[in-house]
N, C-alpha and C. Protein backbone atom coordinates (compact mmCIF):
# COMPACT_ATOMS: atom_id res chain seq x y z
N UNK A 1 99.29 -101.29 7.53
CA UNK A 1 97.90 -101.63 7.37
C UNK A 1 97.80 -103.10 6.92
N UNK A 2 97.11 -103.75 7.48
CA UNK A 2 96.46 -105.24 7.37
C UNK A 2 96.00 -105.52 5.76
N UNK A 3 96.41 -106.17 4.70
CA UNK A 3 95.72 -106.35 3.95
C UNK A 3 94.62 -107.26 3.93
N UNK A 4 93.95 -107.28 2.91
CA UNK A 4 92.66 -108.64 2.95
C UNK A 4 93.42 -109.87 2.29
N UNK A 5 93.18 -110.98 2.63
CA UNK A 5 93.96 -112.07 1.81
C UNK A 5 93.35 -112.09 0.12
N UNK A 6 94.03 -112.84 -0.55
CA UNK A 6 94.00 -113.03 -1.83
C UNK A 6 92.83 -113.74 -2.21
N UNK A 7 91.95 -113.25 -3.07
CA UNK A 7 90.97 -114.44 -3.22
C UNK A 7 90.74 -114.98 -4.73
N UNK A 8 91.26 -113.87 -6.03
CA UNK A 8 91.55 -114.26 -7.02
C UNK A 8 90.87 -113.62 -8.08
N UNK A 9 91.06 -113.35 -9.25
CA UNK A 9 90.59 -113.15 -10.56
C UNK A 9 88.90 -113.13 -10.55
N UNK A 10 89.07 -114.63 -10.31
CA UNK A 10 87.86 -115.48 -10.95
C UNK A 10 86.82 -115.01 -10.15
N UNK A 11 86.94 -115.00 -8.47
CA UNK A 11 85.93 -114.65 -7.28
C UNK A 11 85.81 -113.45 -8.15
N UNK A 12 86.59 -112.44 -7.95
CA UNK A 12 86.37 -111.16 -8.20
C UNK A 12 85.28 -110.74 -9.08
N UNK A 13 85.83 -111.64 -10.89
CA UNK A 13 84.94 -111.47 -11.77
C UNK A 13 83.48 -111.84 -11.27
N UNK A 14 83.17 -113.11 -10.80
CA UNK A 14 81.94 -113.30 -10.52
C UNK A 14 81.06 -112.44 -9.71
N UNK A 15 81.68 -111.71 -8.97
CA UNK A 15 80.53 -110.51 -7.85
C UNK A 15 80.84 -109.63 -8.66
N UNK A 16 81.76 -109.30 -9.64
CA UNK A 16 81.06 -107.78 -10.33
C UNK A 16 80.16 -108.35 -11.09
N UNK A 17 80.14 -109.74 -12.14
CA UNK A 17 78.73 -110.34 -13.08
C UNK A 17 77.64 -109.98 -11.89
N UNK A 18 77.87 -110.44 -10.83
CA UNK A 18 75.80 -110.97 -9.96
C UNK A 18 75.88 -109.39 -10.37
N UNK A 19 76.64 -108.16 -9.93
CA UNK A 19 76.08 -106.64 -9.52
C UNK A 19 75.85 -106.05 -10.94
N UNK A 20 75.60 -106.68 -11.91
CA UNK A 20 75.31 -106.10 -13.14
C UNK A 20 76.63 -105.73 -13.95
N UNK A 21 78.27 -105.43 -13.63
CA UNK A 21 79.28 -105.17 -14.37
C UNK A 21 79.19 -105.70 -15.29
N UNK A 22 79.40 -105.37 -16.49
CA UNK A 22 80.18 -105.74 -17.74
C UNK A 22 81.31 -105.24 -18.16
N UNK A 23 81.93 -106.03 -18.89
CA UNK A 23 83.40 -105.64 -19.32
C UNK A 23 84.53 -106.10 -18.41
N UNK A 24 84.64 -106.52 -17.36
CA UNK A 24 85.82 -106.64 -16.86
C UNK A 24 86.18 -108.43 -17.55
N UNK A 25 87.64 -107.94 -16.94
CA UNK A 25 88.16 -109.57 -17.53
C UNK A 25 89.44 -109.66 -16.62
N UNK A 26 89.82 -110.69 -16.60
CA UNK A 26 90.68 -111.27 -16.18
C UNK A 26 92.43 -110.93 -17.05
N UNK A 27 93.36 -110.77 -16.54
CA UNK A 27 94.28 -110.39 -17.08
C UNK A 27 94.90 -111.63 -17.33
N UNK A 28 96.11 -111.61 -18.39
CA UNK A 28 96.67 -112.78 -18.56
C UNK A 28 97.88 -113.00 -18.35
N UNK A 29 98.31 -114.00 -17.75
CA UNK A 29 99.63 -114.16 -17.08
C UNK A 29 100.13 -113.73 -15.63
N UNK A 30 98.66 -112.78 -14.98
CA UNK A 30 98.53 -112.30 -13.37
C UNK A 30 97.04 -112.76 -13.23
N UNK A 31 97.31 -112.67 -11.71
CA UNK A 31 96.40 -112.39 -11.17
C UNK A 31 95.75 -111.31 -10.80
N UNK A 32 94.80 -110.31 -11.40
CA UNK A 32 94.37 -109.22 -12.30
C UNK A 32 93.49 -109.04 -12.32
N UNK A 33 92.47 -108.35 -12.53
CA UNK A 33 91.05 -107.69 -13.29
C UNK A 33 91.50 -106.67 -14.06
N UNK A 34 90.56 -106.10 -15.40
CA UNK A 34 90.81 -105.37 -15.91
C UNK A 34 89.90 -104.79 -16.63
N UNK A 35 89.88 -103.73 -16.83
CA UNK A 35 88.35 -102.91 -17.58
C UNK A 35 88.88 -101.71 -18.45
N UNK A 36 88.45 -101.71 -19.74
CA UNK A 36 88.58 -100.39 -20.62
C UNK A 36 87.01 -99.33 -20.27
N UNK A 37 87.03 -97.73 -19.87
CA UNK A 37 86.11 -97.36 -19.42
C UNK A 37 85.79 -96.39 -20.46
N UNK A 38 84.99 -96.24 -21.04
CA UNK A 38 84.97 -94.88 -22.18
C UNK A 38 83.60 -93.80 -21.79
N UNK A 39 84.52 -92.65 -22.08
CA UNK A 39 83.80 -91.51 -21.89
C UNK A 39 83.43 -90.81 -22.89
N UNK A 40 83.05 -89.57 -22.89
CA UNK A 40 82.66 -89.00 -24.12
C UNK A 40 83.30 -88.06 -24.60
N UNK A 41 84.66 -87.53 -23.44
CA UNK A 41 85.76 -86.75 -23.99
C UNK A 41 86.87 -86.73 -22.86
N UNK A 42 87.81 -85.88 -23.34
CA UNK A 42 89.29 -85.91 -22.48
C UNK A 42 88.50 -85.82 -21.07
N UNK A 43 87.85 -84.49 -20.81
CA UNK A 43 87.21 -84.21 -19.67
C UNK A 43 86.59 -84.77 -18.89
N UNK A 44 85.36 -85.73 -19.57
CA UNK A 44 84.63 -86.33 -18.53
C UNK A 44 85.84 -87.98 -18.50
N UNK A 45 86.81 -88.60 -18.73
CA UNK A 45 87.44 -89.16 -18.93
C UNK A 45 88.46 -88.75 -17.59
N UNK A 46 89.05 -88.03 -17.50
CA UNK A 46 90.22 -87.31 -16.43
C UNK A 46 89.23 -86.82 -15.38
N UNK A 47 88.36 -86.54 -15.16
CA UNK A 47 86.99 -85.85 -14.49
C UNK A 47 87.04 -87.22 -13.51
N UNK A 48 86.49 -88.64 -14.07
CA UNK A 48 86.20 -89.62 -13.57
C UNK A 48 87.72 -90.25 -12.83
N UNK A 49 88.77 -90.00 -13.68
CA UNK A 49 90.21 -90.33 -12.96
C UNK A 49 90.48 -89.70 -11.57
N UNK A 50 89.87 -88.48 -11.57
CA UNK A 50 90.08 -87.90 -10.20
C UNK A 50 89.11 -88.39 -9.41
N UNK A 51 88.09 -88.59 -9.42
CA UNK A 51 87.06 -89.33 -8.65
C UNK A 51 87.80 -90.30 -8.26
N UNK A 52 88.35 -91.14 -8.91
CA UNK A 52 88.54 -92.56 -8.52
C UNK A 52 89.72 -92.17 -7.61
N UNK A 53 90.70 -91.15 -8.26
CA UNK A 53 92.23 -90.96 -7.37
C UNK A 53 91.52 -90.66 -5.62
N UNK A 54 90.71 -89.95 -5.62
CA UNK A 54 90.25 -89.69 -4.12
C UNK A 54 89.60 -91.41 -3.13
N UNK A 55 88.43 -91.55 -4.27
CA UNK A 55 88.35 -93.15 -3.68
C UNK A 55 89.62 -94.11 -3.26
N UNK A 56 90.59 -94.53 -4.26
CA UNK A 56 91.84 -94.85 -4.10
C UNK A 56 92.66 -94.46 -3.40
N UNK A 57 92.82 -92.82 -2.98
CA UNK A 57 93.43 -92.50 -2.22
C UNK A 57 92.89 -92.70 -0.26
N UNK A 58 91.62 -93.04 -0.31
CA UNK A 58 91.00 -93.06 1.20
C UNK A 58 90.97 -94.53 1.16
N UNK A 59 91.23 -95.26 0.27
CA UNK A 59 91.37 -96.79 0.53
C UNK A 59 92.90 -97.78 0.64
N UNK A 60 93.75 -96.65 0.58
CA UNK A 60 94.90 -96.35 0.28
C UNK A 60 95.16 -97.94 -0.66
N UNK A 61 94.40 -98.01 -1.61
CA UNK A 61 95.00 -98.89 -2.66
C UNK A 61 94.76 -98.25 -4.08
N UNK A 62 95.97 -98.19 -4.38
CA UNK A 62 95.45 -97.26 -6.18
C UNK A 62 95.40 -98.52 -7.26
N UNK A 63 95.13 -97.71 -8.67
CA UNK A 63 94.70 -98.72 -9.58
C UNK A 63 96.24 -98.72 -10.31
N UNK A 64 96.38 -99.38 -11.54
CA UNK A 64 97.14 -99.38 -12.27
C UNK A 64 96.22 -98.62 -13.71
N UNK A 65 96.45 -97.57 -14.27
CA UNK A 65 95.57 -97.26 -14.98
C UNK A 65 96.11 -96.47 -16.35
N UNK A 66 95.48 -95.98 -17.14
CA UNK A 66 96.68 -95.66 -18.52
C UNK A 66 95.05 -94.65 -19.36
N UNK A 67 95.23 -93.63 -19.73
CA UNK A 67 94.30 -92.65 -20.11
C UNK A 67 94.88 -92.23 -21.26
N UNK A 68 94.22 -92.22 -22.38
CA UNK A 68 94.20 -92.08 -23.26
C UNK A 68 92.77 -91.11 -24.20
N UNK A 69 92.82 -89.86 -24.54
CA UNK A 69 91.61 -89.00 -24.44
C UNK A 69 90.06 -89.52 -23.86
N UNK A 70 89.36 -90.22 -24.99
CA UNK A 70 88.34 -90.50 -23.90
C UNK A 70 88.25 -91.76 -23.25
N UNK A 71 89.27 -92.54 -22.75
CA UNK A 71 89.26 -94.28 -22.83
C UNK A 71 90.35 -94.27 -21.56
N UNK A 72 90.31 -94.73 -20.53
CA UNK A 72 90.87 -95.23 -19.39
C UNK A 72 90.88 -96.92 -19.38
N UNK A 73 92.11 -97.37 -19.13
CA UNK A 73 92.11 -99.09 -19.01
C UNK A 73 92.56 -99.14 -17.60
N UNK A 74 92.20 -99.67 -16.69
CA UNK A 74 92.18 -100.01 -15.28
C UNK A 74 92.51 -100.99 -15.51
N UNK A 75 93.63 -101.22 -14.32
CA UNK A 75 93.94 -102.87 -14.16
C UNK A 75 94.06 -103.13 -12.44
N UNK A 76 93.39 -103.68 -11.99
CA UNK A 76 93.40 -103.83 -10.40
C UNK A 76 93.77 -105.10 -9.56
N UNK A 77 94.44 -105.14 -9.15
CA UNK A 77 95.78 -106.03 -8.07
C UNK A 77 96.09 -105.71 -7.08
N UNK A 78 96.40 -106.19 -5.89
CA UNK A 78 96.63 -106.15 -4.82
C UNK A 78 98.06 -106.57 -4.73
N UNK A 79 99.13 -105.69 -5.00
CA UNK A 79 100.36 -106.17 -5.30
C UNK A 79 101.12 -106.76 -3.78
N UNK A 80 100.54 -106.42 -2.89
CA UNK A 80 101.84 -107.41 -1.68
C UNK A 80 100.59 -108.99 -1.16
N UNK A 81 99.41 -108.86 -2.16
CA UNK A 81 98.84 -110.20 -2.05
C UNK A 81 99.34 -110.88 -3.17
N UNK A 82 99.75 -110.00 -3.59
CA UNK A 82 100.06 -111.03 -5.33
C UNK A 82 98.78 -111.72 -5.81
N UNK A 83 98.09 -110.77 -5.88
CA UNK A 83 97.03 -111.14 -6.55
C UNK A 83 95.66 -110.46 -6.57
N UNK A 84 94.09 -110.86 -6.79
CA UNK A 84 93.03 -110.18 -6.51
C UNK A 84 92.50 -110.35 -5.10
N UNK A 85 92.18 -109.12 -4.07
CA UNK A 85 91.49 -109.03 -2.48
C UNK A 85 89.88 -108.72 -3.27
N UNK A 86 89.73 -108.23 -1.99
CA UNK A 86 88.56 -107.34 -1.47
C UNK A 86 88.72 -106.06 -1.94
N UNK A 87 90.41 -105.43 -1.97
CA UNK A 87 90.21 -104.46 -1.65
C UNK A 87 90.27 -103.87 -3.54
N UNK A 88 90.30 -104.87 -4.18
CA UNK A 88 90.11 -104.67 -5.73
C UNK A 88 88.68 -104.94 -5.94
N UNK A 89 88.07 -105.57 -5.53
CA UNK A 89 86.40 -105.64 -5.80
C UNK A 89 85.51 -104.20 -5.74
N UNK A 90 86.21 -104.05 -4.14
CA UNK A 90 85.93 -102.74 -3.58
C UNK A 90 85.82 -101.19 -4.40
N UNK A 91 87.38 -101.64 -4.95
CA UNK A 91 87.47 -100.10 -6.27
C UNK A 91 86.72 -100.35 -7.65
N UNK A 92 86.73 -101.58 -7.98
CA UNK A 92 86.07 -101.91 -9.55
C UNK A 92 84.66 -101.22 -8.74
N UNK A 93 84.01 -101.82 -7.83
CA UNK A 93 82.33 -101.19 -7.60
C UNK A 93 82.32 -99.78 -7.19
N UNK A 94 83.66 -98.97 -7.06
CA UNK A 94 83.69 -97.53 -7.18
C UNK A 94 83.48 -97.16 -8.44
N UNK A 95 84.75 -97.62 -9.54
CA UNK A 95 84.69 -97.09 -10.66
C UNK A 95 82.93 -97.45 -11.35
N UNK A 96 82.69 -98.68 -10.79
CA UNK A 96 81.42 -98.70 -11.62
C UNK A 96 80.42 -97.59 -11.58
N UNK A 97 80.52 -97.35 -10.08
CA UNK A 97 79.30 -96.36 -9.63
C UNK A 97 79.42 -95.00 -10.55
N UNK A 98 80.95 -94.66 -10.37
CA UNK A 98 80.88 -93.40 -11.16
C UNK A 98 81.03 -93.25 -11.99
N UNK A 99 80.94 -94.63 -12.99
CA UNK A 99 80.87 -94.28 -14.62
C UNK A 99 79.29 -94.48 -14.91
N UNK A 100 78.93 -94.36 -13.82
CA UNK A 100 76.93 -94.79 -14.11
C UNK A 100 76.40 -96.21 -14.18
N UNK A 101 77.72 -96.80 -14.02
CA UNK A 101 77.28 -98.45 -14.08
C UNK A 101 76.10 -98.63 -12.30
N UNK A 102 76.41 -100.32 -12.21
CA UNK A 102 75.65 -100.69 -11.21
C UNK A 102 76.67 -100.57 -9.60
């Protein structure tokens, strides 16, 4: 499969700011995005992990991600771009949708 070329951190951050996101940031020492997501328990927390595993899985790009009862930290990269695509913009405005964001 064709990836999208690299476009970076910074692009990235700026189209989740215009779409209303908050919280993401830039990772340090990669080229990265990254978001802590909090829920209101283990359930709706792992609930939302599987949502995303299906999104991720039909986009065939997964996240880098780490769950901890109600708190998920996402970190999203396009590892054979070495760096931030499309196709990381793409999943941050998944996860947004289904944590109720914009």
């Amino acid at each position: 499969m064709s990836r999208p070329p690299r476009m970076g951190a910074a692009w990235a951050l700026e189209r989740l700011a215009a779409d209303g996101a908050q919280g993401w940031r830039a990772v340090e020492g990669r080229d990265a995005i990254e978001k802590t997501f909090r829920f209101g328990n283990f359930v709706a927390a792992f609930g939302w992990m599987a949502q995303i595993a299906l999104v991720a899985e039909r986009m065939d790009h997964h996240p880098e991600w780490f769950n901890v009862y109600d708190r998920v930290e996402a970190t999203l990269s396009t590892h054979d771009a070495e760096g931030v695509t499309e196709l990381d913009l793409d999943l941050a405005r998944a996860m947004e949708r289904a944590a109720g964001g914009p």
